[in-house]
C-alpha atoms as a PDB file:
ATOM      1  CA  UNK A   1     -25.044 -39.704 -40.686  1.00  0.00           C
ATOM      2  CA  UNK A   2     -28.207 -40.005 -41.118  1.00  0.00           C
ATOM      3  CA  UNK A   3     -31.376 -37.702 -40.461  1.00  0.00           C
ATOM      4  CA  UNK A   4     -29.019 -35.980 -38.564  1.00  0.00           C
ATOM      5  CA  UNK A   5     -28.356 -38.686 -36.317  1.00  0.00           C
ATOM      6  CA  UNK A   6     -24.536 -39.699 -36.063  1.00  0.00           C
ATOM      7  CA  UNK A   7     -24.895 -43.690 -36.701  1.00  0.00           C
ATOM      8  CA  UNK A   8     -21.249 -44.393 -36.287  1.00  0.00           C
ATOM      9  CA  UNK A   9     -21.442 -43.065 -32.304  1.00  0.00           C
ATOM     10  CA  UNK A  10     -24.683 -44.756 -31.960  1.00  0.00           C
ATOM     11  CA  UNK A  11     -23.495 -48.083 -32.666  1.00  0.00           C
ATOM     12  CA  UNK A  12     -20.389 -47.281 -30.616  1.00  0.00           C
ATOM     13  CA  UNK A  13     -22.306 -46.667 -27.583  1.00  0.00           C
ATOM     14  CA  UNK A  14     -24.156 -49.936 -28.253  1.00  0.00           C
ATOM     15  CA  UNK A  15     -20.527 -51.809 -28.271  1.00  0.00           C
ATOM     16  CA  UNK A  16     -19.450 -49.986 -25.166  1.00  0.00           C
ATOM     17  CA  UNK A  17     -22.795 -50.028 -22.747  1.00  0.00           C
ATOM     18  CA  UNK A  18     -22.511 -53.685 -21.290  1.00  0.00           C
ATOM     19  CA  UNK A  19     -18.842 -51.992 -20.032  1.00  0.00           C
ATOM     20  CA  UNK A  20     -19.494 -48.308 -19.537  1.00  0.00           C
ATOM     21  CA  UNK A  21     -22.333 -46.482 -18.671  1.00  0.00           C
ATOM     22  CA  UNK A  22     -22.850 -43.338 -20.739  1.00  0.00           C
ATOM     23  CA  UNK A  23     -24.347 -39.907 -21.070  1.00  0.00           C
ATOM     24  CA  UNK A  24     -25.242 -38.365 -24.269  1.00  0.00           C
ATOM     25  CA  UNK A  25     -25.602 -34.683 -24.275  1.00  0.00           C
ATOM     26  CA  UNK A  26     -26.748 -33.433 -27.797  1.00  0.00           C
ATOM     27  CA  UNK A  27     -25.616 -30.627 -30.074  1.00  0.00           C
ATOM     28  CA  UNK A  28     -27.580 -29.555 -33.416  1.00  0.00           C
ATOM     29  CA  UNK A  29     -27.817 -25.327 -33.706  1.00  0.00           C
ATOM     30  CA  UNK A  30     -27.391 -25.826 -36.989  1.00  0.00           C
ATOM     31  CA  UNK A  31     -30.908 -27.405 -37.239  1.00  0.00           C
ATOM     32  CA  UNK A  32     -32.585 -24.826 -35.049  1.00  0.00           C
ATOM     33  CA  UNK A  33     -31.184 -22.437 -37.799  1.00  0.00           C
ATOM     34  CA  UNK A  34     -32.918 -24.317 -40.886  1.00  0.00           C
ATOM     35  CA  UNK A  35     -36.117 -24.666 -38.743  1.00  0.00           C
ATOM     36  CA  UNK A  36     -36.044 -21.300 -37.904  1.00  0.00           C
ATOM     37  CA  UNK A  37     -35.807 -20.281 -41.628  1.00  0.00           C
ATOM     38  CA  UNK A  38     -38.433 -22.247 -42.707  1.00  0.00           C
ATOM     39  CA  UNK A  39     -40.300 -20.772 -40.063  1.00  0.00           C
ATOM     40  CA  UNK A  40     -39.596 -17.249 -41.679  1.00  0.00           C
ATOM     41  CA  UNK A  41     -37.449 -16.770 -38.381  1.00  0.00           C
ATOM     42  CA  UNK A  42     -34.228 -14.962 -39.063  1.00  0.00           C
ATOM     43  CA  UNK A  43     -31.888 -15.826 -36.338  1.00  0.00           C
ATOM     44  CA  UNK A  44     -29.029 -13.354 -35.130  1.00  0.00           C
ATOM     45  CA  UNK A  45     -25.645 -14.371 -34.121  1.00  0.00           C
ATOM     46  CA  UNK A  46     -23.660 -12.542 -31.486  1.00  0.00           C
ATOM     47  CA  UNK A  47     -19.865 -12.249 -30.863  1.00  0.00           C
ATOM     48  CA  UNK A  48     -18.215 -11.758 -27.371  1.00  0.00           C
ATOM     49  CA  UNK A  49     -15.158  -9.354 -27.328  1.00  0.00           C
ATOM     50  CA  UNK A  50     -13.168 -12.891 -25.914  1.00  0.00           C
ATOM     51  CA  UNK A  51     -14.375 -14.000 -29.705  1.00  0.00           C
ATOM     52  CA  UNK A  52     -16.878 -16.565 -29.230  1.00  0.00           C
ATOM     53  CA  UNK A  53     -20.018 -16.383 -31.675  1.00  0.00           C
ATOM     54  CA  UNK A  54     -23.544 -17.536 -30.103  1.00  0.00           C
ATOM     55  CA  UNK A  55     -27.284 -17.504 -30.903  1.00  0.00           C
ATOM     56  CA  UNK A  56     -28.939 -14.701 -29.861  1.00  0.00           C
ATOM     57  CA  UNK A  57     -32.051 -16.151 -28.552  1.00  0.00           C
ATOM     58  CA  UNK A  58     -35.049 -14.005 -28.272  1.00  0.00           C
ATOM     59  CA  UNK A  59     -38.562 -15.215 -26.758  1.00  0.00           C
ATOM     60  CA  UNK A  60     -39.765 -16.269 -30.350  1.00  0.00           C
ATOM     61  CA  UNK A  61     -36.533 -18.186 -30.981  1.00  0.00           C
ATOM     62  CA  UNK A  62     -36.192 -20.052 -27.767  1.00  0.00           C
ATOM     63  CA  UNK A  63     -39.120 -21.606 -28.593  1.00  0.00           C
ATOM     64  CA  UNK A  64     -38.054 -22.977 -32.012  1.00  0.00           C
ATOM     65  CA  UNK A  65     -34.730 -24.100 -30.221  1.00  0.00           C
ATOM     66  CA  UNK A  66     -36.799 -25.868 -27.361  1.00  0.00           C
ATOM     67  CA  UNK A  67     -38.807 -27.331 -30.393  1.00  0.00           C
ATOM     68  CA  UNK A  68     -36.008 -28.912 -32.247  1.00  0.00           C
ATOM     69  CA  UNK A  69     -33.580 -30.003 -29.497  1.00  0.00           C
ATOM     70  CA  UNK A  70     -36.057 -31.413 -27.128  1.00  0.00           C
ATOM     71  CA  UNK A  71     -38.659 -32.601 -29.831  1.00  0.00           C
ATOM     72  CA  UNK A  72     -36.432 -33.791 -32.376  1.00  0.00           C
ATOM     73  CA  UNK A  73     -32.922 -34.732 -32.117  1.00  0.00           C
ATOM     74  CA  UNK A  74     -33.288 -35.910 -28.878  1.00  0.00           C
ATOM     75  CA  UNK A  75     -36.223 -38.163 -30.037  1.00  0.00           C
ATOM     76  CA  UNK A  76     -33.812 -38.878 -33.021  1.00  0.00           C
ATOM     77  CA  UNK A  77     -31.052 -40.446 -30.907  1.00  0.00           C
ATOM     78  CA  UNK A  78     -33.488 -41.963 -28.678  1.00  0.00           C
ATOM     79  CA  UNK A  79     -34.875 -43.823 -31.555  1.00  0.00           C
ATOM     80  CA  UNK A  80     -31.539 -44.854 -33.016  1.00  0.00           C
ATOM     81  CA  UNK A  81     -30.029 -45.984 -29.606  1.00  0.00           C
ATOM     82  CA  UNK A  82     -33.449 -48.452 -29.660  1.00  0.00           C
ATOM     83  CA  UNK A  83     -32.658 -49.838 -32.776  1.00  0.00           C
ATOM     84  CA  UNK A  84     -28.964 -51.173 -31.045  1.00  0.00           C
ATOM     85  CA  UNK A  85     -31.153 -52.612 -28.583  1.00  0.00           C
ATOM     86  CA  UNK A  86     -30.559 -49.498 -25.759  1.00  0.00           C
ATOM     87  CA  UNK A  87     -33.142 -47.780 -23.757  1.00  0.00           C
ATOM     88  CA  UNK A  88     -32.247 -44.541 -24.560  1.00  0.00           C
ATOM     89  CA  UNK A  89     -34.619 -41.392 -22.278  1.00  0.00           C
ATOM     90  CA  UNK A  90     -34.522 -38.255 -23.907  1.00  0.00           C
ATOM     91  CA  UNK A  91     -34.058 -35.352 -21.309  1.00  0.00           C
ATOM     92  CA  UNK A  92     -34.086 -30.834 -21.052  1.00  0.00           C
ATOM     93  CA  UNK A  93     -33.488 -29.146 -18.215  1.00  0.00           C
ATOM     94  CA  UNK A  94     -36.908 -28.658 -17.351  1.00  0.00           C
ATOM     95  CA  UNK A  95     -37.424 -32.776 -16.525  1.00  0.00           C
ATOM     96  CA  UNK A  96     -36.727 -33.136 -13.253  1.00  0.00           C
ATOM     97  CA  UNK A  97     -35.423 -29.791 -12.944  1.00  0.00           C
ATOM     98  CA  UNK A  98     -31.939 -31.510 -14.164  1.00  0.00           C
ATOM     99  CA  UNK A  99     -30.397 -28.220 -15.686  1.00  0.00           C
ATOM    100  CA  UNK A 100     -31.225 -24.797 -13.954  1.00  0.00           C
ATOM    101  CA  UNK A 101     -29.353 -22.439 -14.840  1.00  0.00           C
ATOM    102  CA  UNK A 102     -29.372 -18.203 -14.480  1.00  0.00           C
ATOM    103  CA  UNK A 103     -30.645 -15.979 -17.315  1.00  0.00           C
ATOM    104  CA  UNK A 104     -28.185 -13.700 -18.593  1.00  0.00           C
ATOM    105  CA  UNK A 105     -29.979 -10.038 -18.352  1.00  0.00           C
ATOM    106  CA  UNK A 106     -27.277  -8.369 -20.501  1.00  0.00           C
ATOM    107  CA  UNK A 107     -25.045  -9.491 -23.370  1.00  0.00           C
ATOM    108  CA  UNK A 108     -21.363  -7.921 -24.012  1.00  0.00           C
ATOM    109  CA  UNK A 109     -20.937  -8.105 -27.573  1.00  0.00           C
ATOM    110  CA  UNK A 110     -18.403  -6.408 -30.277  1.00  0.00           C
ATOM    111  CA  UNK A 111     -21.032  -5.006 -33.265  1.00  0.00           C
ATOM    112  CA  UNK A 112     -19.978  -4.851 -36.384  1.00  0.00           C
ATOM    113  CA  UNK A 113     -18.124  -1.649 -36.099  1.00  0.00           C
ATOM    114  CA  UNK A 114     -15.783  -3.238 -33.440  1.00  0.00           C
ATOM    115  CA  UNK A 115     -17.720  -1.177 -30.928  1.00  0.00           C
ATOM    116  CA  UNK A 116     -18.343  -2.915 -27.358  1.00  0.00           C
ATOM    117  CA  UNK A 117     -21.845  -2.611 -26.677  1.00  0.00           C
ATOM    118  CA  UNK A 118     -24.322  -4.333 -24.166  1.00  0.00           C
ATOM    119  CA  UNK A 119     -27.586  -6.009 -25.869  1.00  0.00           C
ATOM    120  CA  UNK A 120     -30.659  -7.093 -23.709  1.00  0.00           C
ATOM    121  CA  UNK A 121     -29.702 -10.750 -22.656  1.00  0.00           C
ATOM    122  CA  UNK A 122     -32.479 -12.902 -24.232  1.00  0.00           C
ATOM    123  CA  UNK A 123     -33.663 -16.519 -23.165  1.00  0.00           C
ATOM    124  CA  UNK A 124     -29.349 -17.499 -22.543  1.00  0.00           C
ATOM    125  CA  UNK A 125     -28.172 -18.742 -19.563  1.00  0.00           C
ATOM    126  CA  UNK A 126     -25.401 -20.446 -18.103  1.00  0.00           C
ATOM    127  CA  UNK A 127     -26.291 -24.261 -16.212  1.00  0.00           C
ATOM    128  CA  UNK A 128     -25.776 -23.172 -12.378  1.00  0.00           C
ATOM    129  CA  UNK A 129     -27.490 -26.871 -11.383  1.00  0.00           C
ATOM    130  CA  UNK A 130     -27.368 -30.224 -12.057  1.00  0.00           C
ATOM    131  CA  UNK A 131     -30.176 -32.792 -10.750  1.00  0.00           C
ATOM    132  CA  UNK A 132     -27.131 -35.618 -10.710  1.00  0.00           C
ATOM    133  CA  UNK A 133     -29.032 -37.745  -8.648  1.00  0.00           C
ATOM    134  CA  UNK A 134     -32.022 -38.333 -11.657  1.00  0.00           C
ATOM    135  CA  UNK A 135     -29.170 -39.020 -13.794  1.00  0.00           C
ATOM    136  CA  UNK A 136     -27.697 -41.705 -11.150  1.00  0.00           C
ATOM    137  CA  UNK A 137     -30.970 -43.114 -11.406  1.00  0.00           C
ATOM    138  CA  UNK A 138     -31.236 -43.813 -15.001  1.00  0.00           C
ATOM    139  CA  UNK A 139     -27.522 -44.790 -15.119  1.00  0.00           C
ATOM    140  CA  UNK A 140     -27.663 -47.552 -12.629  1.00  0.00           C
ATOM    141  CA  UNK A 141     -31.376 -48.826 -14.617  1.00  0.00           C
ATOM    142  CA  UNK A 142     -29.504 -49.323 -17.764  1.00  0.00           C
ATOM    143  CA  UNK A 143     -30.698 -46.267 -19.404  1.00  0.00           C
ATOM    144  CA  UNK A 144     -29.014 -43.846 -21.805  1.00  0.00           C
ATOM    145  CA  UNK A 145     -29.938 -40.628 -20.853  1.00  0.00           C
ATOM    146  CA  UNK A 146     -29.764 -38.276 -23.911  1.00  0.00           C
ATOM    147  CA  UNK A 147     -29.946 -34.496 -22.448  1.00  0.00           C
ATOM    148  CA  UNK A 148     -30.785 -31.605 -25.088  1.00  0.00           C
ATOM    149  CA  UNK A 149     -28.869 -28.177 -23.707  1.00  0.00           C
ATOM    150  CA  UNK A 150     -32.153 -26.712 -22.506  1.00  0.00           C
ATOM    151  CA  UNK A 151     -32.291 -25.069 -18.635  1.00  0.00           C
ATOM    152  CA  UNK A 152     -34.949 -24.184 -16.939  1.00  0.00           C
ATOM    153  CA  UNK A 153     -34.533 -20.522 -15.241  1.00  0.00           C
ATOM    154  CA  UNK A 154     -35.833 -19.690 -11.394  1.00  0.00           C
ATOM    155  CA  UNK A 155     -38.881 -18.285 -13.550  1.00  0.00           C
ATOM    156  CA  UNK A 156     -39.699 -21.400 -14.878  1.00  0.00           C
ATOM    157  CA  UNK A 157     -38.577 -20.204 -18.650  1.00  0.00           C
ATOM    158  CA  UNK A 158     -36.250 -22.323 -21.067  1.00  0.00           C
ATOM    159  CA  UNK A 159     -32.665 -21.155 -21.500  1.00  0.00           C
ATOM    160  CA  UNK A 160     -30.527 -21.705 -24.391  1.00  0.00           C
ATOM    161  CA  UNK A 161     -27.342 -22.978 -22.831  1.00  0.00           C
ATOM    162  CA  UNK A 162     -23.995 -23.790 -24.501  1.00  0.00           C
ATOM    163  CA  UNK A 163     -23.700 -27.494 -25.332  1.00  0.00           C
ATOM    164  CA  UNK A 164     -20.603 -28.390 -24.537  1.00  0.00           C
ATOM    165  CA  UNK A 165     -20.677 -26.333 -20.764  1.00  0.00           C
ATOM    166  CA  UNK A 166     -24.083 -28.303 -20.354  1.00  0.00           C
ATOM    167  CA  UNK A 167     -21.914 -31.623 -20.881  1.00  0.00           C
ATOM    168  CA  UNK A 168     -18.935 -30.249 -18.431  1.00  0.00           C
ATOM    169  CA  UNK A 169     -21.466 -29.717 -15.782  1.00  0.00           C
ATOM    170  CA  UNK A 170     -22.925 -32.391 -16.209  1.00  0.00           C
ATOM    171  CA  UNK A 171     -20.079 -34.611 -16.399  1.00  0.00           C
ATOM    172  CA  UNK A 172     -18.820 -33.061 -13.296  1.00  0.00           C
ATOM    173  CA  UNK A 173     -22.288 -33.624 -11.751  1.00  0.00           C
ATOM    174  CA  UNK A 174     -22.086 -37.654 -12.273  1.00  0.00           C
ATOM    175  CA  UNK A 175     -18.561 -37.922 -11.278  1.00  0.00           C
ATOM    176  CA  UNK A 176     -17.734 -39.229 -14.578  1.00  0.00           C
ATOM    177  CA  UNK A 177     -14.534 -40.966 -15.679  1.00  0.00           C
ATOM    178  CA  UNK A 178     -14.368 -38.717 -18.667  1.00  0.00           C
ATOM    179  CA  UNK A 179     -15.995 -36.388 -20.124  1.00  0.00           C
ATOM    180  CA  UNK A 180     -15.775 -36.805 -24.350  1.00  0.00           C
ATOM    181  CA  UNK A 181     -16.245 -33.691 -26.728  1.00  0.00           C
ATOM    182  CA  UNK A 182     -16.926 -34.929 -30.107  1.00  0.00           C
ATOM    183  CA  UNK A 183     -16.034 -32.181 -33.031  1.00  0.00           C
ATOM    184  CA  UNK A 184     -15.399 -32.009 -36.601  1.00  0.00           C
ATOM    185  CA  UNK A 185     -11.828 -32.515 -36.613  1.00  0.00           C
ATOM    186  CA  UNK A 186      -9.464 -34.656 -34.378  1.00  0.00           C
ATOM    187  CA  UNK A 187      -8.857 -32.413 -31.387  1.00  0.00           C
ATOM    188  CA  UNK A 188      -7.019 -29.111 -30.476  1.00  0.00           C
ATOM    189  CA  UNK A 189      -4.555 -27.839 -33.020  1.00  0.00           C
ATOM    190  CA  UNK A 190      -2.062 -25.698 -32.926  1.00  0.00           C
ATOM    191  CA  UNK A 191       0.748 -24.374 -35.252  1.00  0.00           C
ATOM    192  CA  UNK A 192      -0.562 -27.050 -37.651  1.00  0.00           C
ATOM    193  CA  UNK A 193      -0.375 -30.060 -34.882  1.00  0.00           C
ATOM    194  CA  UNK A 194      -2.374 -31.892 -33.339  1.00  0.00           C
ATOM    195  CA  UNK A 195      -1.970 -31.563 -29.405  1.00  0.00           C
ATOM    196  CA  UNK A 196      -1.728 -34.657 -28.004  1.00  0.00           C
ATOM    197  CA  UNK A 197      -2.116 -33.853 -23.994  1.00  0.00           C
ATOM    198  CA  UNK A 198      -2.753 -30.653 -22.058  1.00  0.00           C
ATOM    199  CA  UNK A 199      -3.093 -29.632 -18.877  1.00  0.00           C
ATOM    200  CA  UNK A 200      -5.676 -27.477 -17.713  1.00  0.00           C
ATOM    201  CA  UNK A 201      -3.585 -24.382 -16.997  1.00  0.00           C
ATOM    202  CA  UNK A 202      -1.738 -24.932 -20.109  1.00  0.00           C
ATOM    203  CA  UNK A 203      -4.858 -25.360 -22.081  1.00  0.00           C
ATOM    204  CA  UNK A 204      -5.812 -22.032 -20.706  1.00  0.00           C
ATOM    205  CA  UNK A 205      -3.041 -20.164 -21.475  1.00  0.00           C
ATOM    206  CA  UNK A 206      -3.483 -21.314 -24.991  1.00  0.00           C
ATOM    207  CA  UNK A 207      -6.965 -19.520 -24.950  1.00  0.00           C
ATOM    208  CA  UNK A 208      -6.052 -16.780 -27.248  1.00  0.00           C
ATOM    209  CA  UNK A 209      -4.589 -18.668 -29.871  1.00  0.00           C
ATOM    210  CA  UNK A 210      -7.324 -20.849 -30.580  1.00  0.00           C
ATOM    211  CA  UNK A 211     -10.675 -20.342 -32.591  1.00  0.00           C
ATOM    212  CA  UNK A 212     -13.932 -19.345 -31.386  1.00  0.00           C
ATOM    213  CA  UNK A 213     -15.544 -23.012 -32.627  1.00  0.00           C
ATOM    214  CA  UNK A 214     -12.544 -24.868 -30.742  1.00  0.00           C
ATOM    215  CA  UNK A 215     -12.167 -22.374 -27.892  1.00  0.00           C
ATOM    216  CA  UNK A 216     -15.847 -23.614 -26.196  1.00  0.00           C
ATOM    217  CA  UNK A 217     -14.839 -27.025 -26.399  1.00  0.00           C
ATOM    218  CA  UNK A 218     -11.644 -26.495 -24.760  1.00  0.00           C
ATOM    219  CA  UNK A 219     -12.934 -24.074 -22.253  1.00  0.00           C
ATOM    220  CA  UNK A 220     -15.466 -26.991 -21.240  1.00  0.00           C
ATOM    221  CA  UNK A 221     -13.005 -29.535 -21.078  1.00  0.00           C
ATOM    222  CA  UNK A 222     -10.889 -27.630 -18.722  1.00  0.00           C
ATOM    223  CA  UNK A 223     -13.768 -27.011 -16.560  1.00  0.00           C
ATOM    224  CA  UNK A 224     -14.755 -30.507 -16.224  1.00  0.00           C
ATOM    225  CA  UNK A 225     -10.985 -31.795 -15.280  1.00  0.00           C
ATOM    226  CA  UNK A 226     -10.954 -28.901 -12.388  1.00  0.00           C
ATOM    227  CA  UNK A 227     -14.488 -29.813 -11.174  1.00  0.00           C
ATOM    228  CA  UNK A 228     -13.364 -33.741 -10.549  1.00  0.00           C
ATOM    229  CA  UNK A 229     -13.598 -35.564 -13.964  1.00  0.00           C
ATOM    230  CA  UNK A 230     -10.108 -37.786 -14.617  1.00  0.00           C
ATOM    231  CA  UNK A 231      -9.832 -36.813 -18.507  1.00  0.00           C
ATOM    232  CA  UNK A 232     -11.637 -34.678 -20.669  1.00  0.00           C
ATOM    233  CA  UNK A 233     -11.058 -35.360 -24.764  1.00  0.00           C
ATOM    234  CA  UNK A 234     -11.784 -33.561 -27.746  1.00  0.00           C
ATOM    235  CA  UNK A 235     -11.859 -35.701 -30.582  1.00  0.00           C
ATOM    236  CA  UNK A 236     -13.352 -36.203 -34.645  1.00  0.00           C
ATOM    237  CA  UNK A 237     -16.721 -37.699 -34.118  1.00  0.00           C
ATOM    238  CA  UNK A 238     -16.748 -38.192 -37.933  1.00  0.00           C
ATOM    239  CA  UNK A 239     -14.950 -41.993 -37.930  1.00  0.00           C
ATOM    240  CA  UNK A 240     -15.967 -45.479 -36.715  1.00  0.00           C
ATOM    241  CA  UNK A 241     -15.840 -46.089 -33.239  1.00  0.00           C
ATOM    242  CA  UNK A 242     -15.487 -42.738 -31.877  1.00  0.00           C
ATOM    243  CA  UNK A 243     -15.762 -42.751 -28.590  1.00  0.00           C
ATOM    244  CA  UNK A 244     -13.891 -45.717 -28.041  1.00  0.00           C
ATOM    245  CA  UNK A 245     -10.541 -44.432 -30.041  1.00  0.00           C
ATOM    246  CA  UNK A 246     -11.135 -41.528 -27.752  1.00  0.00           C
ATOM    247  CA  UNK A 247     -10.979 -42.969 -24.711  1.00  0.00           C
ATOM    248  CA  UNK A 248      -7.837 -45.173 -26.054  1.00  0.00           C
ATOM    249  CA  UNK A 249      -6.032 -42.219 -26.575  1.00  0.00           C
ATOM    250  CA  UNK A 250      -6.285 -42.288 -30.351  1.00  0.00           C
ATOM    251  CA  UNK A 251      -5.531 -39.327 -32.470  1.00  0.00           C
ATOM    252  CA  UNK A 252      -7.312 -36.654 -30.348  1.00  0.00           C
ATOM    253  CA  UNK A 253      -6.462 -34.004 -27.380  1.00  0.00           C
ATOM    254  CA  UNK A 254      -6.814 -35.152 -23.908  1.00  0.00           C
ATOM    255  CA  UNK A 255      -6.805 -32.457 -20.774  1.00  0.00           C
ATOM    256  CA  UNK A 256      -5.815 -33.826 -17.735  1.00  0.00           C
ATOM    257  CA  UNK A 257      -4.692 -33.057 -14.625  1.00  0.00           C
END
C-alpha cells in the first residue's frame, strides 16, 4: 500500500474492467483521525448499546472528514486507477445528489459507566437515496466511479455515513452482481473458522457473536443480498488479486440467498 492507496486492488480492477464494470466505494477514518490531530482536533468515538463504535462527528469534524475523503483518498484512487490506464471519477453524496441521506438528531450510546444515555446526533446520517441512474451513466462510459461515504442531508449539509452501508445501498441501487467488502482479515469468523457461506437470516442470527469491526460489514452484506444483489463477500483485501479470489469463492465469507 502505498500513500494509503491499496495498489494490489487497483491493479486488480485494471485486470477485471474490460470484463466487469465496477464501483469503488472508499473507506479511510483512520486518516480523518491523523488529520484531525494534526489539526489539534481531538475526535470522540461513540459506542451503541448493540456494540458498534463510530465517529462522533460534530460541525468542526465533518468538515475535516469531508476534507480528507472527498479531497484526498478519493483523488488518491482516482490517480492510481489512471496510472492502469482507467478513468477513474471521484464522487460524495453531494455530486449529483447521489447519496442523501437523514441526519440522525439523537445518538443512543453506552458512556463509560455502562449508562445508556442519548447525545445530540451530530453531522451522522444514514444513506436514505441513491442517484443510481448517475452511476448507470458513468458505468456504461467506461468510468470507475470512486464514491467517498459523504451524504448530503435535505438541508444541504454533509453527513458522515457508514462506509460499508453506503456500499450496500449503493450496490443495491445499481443492481449489482455482487457487492464485495474488503477487510483486514479473510471474512467472518467464528469459533476460530472461517465461515465459508451464510445466509442472510443465519448471518443475522449470528449478530451477537461477532465483533463490532466485523458486525458492520456483515450487517451491510446482509442488507445488500435482501435488497436484490446475488452475493455479497467479505474478504482480506491485503493479498494479490483481491477482488477476483473473492468473487471465485476463495478463502472468504459469501452471504447469499
Amino acid at each position: 500500500m502505498k500513500d494509503g492507496v491499496p495498489e494490489a486492488l487497483v491493479h486488480d480492477v485494471a485486470g477485471l474492467s474490460p470484463n466487469h464494470q465496477i464501483l469503488l466505494v472508499h473507506g479511510g477514518g483512520d486518516v480523518v483521525t491523523d488529520f484531525a490531530t494534526r489539526l489539534g482536533k481531538e475526535q470522540k468515538f461513540v459506542v451503541s448499546p448493540e456494540g458498534i463504535r463510530s465517529r462522533y462527528t460534530d460541525e468542526e469534524t465533518v468538515e475535516i472528514y469531508q476534507m480528507v475523503m472527498s479531497g484526498l483518498l478519493a483523488k488518491r484512487l482516482v490517480l492510481a486507477l489512471g496510472k492502469e490506464g482507467l478513468k477513474g471519477v471521484s464522487l460524495a453524496g453531494a455530486d449529483g445528489s447521489l447519496l442523501r441521506g437523514k441526519r440522525k438528531t439523537k445518538l443512543l450510546i453506552v458512556d463509560e459507566r455502562g449508562r445508556k444515555v442519548a447525545i445530540e446526533g451530530g453531522y451522522t446520517g444514514k444513506v436514505q437515496s441513491v442517484n443510481s441512474q448517475l452511476l448507470d451513466l458513468l458505468l456504461g462510459q467506461g468510468y470507475v466511479p470512486v464514491v467517498s461515504p459523504v451524504a448530503v442531508s435535505d438541508a444541504a449539509e454533509p453527513l458522515n455515513v457508514d462506509g460499508d452501508r453506503a456500499a450496500s445501498a449503493i450496490a443495491v441501487g445499481v443492481r449489482a452482481d455482487a457487492a464485495v467488502f474488503l477487510t483486514d482479515v479473510d471474512g467472518l469468523q467464528l469459533d476460530g473458522e472461517l465461515v465459508g457461506r451464510l445466509a442472510p437470516e443465519e448471518a443475522k442470527s449470528q449478530m451477537p457473536k461477532i465483533g463490532f469491526g466485523m458486525q458492520k460489514k456483515v450487517m451491510a452484506a446482509v442488507e445488500a443480498v435482501e435488497g436484490g444483489v446475488k452475493e455479497a463477500i467479505i474478504c482480506s483485501g491485503k493479498r494479490e488479486s483481491p477482488l477476483t479470489k473473492a468473487l471465485e469463492h476463495d478463502n472468504c465469507t459469501v452471504i447469499a440467498g
